[in-house]
C-alpha atoms as a PDB file:
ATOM      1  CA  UNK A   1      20.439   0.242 -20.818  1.00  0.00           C
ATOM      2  CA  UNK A   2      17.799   2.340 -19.003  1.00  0.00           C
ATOM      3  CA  UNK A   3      15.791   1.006 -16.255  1.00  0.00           C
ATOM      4  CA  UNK A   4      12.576   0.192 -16.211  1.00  0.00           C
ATOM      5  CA  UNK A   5       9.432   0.842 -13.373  1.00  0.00           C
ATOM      6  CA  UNK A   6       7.783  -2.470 -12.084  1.00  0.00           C
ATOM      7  CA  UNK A   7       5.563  -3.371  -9.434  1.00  0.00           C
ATOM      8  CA  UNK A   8       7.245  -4.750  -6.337  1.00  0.00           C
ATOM      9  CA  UNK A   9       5.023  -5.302  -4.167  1.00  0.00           C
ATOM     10  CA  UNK A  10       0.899  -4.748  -3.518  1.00  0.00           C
ATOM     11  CA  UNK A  11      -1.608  -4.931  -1.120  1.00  0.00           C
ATOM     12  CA  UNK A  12      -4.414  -6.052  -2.264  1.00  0.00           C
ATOM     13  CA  UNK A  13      -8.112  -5.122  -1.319  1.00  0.00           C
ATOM     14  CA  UNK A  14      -7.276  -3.482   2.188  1.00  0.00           C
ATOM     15  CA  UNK A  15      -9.433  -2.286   4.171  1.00  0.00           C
ATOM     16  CA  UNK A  16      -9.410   1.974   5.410  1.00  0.00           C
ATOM     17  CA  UNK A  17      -9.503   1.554   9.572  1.00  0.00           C
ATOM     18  CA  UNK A  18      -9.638   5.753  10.343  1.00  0.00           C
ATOM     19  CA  UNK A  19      -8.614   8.909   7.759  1.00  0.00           C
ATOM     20  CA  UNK A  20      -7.289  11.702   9.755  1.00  0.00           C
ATOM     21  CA  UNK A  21      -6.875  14.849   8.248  1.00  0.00           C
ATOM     22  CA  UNK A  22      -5.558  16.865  10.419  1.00  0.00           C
ATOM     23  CA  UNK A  23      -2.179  13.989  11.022  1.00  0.00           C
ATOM     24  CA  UNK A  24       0.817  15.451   8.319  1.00  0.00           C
ATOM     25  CA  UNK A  25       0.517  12.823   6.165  1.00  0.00           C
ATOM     26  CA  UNK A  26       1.080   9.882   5.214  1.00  0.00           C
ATOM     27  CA  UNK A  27      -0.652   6.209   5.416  1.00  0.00           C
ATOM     28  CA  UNK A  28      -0.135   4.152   7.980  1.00  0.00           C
ATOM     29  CA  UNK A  29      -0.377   0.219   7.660  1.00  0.00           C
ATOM     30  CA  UNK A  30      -0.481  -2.527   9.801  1.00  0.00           C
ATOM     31  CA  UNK A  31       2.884  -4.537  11.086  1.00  0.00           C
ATOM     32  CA  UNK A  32       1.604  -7.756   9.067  1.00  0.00           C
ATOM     33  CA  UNK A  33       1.097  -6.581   6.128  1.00  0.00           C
ATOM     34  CA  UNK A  34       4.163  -4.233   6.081  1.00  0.00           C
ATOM     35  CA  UNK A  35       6.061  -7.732   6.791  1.00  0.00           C
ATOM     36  CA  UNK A  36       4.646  -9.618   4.360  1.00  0.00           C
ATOM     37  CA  UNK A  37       4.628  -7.030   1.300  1.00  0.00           C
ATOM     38  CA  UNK A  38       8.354  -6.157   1.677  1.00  0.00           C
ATOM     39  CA  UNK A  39       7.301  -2.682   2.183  1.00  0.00           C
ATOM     40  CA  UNK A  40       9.113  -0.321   4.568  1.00  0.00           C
ATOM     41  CA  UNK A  41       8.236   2.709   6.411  1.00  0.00           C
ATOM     42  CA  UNK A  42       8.901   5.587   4.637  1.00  0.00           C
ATOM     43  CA  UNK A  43       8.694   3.962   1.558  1.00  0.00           C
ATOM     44  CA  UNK A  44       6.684   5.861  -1.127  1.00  0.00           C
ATOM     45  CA  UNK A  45       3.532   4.055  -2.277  1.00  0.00           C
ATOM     46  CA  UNK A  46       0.676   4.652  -4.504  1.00  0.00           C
ATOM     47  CA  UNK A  47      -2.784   3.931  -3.232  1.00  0.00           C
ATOM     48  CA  UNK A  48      -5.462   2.730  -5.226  1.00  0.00           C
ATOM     49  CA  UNK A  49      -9.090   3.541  -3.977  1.00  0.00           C
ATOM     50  CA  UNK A  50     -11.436   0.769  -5.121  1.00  0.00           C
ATOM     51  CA  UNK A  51     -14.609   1.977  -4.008  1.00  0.00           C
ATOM     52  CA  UNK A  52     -14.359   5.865  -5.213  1.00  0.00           C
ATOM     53  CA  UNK A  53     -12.023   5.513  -7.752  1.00  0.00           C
ATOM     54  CA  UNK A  54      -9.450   8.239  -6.222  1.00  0.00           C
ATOM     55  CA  UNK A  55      -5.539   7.536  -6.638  1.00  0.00           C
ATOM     56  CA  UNK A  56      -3.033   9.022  -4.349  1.00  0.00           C
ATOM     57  CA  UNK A  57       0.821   8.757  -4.067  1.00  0.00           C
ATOM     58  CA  UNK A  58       2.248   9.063  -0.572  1.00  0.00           C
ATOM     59  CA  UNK A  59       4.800   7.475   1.814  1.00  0.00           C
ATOM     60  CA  UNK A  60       4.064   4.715   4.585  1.00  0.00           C
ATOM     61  CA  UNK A  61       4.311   4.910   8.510  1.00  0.00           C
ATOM     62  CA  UNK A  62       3.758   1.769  10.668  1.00  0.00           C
ATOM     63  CA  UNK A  63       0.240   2.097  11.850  1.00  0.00           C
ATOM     64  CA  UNK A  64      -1.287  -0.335  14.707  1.00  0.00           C
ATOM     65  CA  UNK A  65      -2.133  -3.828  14.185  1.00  0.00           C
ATOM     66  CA  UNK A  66      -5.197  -4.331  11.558  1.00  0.00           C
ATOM     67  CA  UNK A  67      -4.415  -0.159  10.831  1.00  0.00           C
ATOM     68  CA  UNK A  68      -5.183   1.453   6.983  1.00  0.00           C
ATOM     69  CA  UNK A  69      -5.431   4.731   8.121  1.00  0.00           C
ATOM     70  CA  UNK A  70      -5.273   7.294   5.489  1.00  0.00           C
ATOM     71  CA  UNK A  71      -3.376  10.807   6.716  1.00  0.00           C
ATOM     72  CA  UNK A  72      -3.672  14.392   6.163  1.00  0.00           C
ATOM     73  CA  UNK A  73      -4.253  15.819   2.738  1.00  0.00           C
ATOM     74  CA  UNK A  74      -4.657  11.638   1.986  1.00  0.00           C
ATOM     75  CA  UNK A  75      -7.847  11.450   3.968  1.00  0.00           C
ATOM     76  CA  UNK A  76     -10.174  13.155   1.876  1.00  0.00           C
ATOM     77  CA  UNK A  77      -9.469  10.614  -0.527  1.00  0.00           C
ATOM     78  CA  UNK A  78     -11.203   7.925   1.067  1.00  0.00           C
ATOM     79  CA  UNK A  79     -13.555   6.776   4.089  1.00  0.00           C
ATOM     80  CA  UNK A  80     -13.606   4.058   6.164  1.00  0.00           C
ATOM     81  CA  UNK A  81     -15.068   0.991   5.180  1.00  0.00           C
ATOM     82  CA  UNK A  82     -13.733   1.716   1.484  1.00  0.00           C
ATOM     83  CA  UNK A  83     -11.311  -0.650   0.027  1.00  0.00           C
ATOM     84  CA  UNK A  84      -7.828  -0.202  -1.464  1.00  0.00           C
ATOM     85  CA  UNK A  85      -5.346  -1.218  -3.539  1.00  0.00           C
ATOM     86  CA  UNK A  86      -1.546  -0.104  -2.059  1.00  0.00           C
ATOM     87  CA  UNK A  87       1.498  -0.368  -3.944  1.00  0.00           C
ATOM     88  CA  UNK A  88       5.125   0.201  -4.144  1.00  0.00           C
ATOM     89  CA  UNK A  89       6.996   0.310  -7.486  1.00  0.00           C
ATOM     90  CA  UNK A  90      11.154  -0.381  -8.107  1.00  0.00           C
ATOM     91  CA  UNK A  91      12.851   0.308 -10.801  1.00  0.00           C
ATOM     92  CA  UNK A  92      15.233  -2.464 -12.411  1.00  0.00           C
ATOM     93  CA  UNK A  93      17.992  -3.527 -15.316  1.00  0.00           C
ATOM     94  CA  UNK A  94      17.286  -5.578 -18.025  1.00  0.00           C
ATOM     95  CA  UNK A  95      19.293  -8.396 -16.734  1.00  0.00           C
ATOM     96  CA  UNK A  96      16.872  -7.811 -13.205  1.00  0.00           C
ATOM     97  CA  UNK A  97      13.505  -8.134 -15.430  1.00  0.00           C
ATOM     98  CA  UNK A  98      13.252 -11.445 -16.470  1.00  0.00           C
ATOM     99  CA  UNK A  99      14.354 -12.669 -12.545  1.00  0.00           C
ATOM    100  CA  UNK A 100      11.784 -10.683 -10.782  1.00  0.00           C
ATOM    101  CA  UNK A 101       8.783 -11.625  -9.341  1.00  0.00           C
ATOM    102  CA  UNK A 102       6.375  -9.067  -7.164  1.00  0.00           C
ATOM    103  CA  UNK A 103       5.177  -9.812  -3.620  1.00  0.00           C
ATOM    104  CA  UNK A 104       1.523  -9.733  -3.863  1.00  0.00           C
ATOM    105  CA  UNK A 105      -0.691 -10.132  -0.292  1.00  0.00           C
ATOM    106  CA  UNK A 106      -4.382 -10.015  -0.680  1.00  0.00           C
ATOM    107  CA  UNK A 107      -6.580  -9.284   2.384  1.00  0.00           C
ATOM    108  CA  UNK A 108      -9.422 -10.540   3.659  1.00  0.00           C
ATOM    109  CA  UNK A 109     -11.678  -9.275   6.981  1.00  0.00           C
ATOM    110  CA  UNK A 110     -10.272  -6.848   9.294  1.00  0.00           C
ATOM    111  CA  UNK A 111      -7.020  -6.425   6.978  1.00  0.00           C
ATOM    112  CA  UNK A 112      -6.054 -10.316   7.911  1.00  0.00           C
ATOM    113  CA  UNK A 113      -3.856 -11.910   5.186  1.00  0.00           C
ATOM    114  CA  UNK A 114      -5.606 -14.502   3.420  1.00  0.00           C
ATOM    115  CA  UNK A 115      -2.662 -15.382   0.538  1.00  0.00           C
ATOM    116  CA  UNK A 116       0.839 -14.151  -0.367  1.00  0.00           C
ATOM    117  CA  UNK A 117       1.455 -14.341  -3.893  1.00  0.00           C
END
């Protein structure tokens, strides 16, 4: 059987800390919510831009403590102040499907964690 693409974990409704174009690339996150999602550094992600409506796919670096900073050709997708939407997608068997259940972590002020789903 072929595998299938599901979401494995998100973080939702992040706040962007700093966008520096001129870093390589990249996004870096904070410690917390790396630890809470499940996701790891150098893991790709995709990142969802609430306020402009841009989508990017890129990898993650661990960024300071509070950190969504958006990196390189990244930054001119977003500003700070604008919230996102980050997530990281596995792909799984159809005896994984029905078992699986995503890691969901929605922020609140200054990129705190307010729930884990």
């Amino acid at each position: 059987m072929a595998f299938r693409c599901f979401l494995q974990a998100k973080i939702h409704n992040a706040t962007i800390t700093e966008a520096n174009v001129n870093y390589r690339g990249s996004i870096g996150i904070c410690p917390k919510l790396l630890k809470a999602s499940g996701i790891k550094a150098y893991e790709q992600v995709d990142v969802y831009n609430i306020t402009n409506g841009n989508r990017l796919t890129t990898y993650v670096i661990e960024g300071k403590e509070g950190e969504i900073c958006l990196n390189g050709a990244a930054a001119l997708k977003g500003s700070v102040g604008d919230k996102v939407i980050i997530a990281a997608y596995t792909y799984l068997s159809g005896e994984e499907i029905e078992k699986h259940k995503p890691t969901v972590v929605i922020v609140g002020e200054n990129n705190s964690i307010e729930e884990i789903i």
